[in-house]
N, C-alpha and C. Protein backbone atom coordinates (compact mmCIF):
# COMPACT_ATOMS: atom_id res chain seq x y z
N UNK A 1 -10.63 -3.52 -17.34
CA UNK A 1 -10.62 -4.07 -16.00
C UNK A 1 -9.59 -3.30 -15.17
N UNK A 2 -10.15 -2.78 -13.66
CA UNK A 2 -9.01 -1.97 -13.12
C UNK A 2 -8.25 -2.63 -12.43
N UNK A 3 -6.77 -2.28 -12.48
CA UNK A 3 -6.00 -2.85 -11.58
C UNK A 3 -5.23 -2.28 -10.39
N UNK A 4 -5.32 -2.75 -9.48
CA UNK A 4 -4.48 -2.11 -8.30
C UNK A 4 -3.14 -2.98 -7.65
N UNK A 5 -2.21 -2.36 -7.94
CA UNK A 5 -0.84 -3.48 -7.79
C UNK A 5 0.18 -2.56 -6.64
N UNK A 6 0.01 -3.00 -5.46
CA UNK A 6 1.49 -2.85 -4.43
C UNK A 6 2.47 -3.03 -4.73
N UNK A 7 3.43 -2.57 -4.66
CA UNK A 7 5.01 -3.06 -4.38
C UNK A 7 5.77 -2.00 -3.04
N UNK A 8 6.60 -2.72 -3.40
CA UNK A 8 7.82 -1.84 -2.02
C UNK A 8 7.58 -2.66 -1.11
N UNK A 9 7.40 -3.87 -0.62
CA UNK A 9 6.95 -4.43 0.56
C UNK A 9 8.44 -5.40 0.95
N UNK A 10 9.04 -5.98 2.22
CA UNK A 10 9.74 -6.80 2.03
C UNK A 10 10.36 -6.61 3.76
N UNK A 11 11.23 -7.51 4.01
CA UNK A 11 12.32 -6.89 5.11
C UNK A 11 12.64 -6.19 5.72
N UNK A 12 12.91 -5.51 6.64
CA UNK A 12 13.50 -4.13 7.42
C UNK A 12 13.91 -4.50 8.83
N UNK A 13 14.80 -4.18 9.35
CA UNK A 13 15.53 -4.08 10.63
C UNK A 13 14.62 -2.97 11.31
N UNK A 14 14.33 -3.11 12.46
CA UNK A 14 13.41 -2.11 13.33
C UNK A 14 14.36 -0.78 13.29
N UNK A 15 13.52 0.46 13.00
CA UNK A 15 14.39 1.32 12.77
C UNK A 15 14.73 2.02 11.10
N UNK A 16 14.58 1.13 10.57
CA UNK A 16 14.73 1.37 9.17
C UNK A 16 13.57 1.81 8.44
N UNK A 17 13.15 1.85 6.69
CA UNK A 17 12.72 2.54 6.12
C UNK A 17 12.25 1.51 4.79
N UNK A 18 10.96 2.07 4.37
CA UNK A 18 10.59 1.36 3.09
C UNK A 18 9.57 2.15 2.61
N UNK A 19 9.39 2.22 1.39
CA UNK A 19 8.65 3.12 0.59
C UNK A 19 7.67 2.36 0.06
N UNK A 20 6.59 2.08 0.23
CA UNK A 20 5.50 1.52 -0.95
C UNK A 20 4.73 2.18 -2.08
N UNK A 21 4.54 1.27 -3.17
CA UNK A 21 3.51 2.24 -3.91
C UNK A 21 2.47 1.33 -4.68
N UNK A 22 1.19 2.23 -4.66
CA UNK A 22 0.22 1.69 -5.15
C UNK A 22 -0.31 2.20 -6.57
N UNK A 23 -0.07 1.65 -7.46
CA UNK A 23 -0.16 1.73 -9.53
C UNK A 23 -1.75 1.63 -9.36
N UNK A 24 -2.35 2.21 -9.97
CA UNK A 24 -4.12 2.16 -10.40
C UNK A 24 -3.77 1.91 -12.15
N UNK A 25 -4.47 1.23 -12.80
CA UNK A 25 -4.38 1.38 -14.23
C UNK A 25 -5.77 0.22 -14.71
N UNK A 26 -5.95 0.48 -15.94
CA UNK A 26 -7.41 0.10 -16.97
C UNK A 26 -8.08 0.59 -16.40
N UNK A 27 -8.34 1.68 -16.00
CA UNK A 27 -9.56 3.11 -16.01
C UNK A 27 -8.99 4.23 -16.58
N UNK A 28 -10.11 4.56 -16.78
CA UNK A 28 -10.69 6.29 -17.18
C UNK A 28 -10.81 7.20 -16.19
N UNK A 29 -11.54 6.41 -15.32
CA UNK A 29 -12.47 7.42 -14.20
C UNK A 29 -11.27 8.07 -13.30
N UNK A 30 -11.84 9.19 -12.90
CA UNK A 30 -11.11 9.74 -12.22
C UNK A 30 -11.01 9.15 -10.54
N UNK A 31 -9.62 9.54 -9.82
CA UNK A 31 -9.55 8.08 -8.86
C UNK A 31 -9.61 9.43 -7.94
N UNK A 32 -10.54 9.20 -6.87
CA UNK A 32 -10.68 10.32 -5.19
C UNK A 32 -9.74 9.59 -4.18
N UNK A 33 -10.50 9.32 -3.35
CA UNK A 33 -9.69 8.77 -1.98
C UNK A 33 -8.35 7.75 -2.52
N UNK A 34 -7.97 7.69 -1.86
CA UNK A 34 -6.60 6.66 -1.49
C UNK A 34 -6.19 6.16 -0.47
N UNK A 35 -6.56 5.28 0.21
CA UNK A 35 -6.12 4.75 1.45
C UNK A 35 -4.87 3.57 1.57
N UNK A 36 -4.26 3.73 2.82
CA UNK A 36 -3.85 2.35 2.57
C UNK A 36 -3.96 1.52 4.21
N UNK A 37 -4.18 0.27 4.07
CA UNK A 37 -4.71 -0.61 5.11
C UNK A 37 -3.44 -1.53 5.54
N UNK A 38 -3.78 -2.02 6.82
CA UNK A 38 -2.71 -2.95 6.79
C UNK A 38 -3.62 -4.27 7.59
N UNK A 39 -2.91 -5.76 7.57
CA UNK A 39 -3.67 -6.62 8.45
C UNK A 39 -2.71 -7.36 8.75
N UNK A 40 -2.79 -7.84 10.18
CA UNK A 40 -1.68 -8.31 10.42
C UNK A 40 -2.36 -9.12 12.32
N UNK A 41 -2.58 -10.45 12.65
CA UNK A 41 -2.29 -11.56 10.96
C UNK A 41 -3.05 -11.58 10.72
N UNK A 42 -3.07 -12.68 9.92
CA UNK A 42 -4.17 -12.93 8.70
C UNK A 42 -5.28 -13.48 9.44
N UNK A 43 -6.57 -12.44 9.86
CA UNK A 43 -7.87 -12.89 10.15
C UNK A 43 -8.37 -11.77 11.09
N UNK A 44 -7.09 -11.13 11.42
CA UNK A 44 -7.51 -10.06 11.84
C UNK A 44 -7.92 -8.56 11.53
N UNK A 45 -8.60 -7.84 11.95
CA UNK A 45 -9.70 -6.65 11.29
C UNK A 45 -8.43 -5.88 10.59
N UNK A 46 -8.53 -5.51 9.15
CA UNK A 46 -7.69 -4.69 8.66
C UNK A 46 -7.95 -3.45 9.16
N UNK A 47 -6.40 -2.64 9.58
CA UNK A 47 -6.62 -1.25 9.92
C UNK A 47 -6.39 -0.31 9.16
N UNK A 48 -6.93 1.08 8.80
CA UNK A 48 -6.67 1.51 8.16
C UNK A 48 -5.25 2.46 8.52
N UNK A 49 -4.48 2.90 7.77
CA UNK A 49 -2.94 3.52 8.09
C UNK A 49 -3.07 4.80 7.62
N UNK A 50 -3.55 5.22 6.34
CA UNK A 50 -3.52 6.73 6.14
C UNK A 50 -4.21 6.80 4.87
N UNK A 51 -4.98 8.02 4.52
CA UNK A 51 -5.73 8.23 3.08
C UNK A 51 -5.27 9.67 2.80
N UNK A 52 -5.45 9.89 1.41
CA UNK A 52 -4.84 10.97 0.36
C UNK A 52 -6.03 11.19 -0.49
N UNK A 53 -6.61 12.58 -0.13
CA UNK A 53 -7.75 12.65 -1.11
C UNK A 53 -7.05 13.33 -2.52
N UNK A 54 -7.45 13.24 -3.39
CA UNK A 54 -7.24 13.78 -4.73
C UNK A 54 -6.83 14.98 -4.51
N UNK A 55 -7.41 16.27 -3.45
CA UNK A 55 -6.64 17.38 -3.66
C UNK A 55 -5.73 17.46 -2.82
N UNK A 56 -4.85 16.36 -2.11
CA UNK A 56 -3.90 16.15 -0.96
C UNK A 56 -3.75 16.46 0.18
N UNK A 57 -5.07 16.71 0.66
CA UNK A 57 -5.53 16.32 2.53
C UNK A 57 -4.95 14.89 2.73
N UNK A 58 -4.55 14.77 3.97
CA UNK A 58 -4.16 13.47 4.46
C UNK A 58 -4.11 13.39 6.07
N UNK A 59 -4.63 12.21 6.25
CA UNK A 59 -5.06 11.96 7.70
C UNK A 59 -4.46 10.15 8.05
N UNK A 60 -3.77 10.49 8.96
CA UNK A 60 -3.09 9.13 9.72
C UNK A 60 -3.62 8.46 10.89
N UNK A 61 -3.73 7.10 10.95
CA UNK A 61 -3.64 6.27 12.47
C UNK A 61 -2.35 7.20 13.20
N UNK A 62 -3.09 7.17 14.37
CA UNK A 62 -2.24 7.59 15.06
C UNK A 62 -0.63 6.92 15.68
N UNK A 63 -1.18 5.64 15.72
CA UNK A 63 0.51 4.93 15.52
C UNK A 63 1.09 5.23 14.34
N UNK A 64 1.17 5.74 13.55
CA UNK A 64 1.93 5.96 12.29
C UNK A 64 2.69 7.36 11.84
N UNK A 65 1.27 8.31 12.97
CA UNK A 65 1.78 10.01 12.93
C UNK A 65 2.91 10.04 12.86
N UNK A 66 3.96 11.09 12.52
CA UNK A 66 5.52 10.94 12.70
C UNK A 66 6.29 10.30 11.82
N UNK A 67 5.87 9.16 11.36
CA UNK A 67 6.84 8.18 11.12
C UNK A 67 6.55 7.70 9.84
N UNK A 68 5.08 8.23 9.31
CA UNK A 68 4.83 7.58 7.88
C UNK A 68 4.53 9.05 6.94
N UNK A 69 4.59 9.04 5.73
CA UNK A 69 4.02 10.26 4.99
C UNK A 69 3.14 9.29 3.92
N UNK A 70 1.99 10.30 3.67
CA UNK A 70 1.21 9.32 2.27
C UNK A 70 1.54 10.51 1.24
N UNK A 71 1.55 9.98 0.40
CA UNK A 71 1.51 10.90 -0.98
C UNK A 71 1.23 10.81 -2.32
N UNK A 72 0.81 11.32 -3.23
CA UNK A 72 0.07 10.63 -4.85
C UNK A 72 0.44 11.41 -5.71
N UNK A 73 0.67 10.83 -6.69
CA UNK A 73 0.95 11.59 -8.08
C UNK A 73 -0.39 11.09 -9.15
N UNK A 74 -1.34 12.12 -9.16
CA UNK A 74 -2.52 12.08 -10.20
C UNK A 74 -2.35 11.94 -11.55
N UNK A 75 -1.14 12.21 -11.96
CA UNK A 75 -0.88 12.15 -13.63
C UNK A 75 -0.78 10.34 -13.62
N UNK A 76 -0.16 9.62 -12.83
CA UNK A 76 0.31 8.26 -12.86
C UNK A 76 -0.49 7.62 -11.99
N UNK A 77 -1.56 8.17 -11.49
CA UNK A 77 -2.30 7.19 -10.93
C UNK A 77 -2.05 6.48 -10.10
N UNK A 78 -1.19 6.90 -8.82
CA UNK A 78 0.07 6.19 -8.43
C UNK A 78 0.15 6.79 -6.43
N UNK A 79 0.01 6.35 -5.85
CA UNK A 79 0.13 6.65 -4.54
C UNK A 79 1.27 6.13 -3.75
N UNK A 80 1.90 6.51 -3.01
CA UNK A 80 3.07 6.02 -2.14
C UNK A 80 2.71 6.04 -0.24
N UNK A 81 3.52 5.40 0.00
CA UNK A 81 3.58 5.66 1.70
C UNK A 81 5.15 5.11 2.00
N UNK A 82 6.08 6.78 2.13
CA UNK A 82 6.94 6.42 2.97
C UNK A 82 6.87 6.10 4.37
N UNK A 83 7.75 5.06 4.51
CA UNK A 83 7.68 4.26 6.08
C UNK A 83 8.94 5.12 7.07
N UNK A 84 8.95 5.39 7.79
CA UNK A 84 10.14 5.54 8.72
C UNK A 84 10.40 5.05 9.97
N UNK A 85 11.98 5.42 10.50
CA UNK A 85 11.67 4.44 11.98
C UNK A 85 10.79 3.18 12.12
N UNK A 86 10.65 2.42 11.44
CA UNK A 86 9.88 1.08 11.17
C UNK A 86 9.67 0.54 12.50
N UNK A 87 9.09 0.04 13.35
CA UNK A 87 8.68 -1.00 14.33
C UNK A 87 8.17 -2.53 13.85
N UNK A 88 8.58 -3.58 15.02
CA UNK A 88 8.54 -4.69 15.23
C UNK A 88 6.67 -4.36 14.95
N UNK A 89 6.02 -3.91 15.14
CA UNK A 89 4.62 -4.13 15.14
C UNK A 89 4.16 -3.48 13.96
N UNK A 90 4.69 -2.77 13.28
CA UNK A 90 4.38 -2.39 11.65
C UNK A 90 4.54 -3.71 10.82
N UNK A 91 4.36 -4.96 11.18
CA UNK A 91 5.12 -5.72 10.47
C UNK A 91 3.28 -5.84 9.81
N UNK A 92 3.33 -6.33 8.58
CA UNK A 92 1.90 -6.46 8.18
C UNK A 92 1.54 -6.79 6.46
N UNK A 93 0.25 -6.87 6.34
CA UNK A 93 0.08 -6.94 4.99
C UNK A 93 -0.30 -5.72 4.30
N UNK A 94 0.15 -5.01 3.81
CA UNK A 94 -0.48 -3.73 3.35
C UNK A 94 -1.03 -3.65 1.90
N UNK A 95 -2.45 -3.31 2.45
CA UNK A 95 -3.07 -2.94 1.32
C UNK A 95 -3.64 -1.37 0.22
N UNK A 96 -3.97 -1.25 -0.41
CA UNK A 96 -3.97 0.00 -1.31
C UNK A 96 -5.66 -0.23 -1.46
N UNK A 97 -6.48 0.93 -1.48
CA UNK A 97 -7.86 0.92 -1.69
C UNK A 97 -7.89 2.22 -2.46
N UNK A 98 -8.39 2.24 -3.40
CA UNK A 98 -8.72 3.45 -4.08
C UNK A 98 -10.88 3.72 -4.74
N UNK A 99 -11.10 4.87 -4.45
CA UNK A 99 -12.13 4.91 -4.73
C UNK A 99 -12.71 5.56 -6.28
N UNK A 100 -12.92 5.06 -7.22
CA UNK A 100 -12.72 6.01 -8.62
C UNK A 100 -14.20 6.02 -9.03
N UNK A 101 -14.49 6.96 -9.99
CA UNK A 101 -15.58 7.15 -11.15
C UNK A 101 -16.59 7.85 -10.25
N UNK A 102 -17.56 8.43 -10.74
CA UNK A 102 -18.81 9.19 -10.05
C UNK A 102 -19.56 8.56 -8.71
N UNK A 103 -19.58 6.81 -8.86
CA UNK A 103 -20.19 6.30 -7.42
C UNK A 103 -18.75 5.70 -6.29
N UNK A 104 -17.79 5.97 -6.80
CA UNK A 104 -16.97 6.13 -5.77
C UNK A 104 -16.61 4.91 -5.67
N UNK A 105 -16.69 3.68 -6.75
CA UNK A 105 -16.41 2.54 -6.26
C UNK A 105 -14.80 1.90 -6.06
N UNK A 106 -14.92 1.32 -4.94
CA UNK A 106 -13.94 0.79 -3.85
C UNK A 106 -12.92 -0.42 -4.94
N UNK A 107 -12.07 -0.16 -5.37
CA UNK A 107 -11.37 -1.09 -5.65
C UNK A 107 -10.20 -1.55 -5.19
N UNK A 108 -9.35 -2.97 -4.61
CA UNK A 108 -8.12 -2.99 -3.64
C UNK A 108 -7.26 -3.68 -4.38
N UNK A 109 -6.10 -3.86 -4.13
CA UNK A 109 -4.82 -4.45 -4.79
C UNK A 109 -4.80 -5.34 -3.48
N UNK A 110 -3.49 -6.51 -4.13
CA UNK A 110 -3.86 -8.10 -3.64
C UNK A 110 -2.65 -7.77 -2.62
N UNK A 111 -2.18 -6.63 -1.77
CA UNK A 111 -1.30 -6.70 -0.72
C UNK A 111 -0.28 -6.58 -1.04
N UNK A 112 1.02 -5.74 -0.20
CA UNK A 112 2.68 -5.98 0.01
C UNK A 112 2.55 -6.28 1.29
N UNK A 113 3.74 -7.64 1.75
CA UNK A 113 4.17 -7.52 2.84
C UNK A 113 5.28 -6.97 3.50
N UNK A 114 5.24 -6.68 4.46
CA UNK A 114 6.18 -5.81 5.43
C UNK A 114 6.30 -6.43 6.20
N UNK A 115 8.11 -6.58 6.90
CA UNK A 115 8.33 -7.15 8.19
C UNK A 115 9.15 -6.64 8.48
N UNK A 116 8.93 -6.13 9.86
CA UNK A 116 10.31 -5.40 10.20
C UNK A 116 10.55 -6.39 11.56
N UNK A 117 11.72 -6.39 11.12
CA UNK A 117 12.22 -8.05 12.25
C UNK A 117 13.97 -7.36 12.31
N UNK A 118 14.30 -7.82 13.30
CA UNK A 118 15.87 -8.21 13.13
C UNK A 118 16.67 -9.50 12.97
């Protein structure tokens, strides 16, 4: 059974910095895309924030250009998104989507939250 688990999520003063990362594990298959989403609040359309293909193209929301990097380590199955300069409106639920095995199927981890508040 595959699992997709967030962490790094929590607190931040506007201005500040947080690193997330997204663990893939109980597969085989080899994992392609990597995205990560955010929703914020709860009912509203998740957006997507930035994806990391397997050979490390990466493409950002444009509120994020600048200020976020995505990045993956393929041996660990393991994706990150440093945060920077944080904003009052980054505050959110962030999610991890990864696409693995030959039909590409979509699997998500259950969210980190982020708040950047003072």
């Amino acid at each position: 059974q595959v699992q997709v688990v967030e962490s790094g999520g929590g607190l931040v003063q506007p201005g500040g910095s947080l690193r997330l990362s997204c663990a893939v594990s109980g597969t085989s298959f080899t994992i392609y895309d990597m995205t990560w989403y955010r929703q914020a609040p709860p009912g509203k359309q998740r957006e997507l924030v930035a994806t990391i293909t397997r050979g490390g193209s990466t493409s950002y929301t444009d509120s994020v250009k600048g200020r976020f990097t995505v990045s993956r380590d393929n041996a660990k199955n393991t994706m990150y998104l440093q945060m920077n300069s944080l904003k009052p409106e980054d505050t959110a639920v962030y999610y991890c989507n990864v696409q693995r095995g030959p039909f590409r199927n979509n699997s998500w981890g259950q969210g980190t939250q982020v708040t950047v508040s003072s």
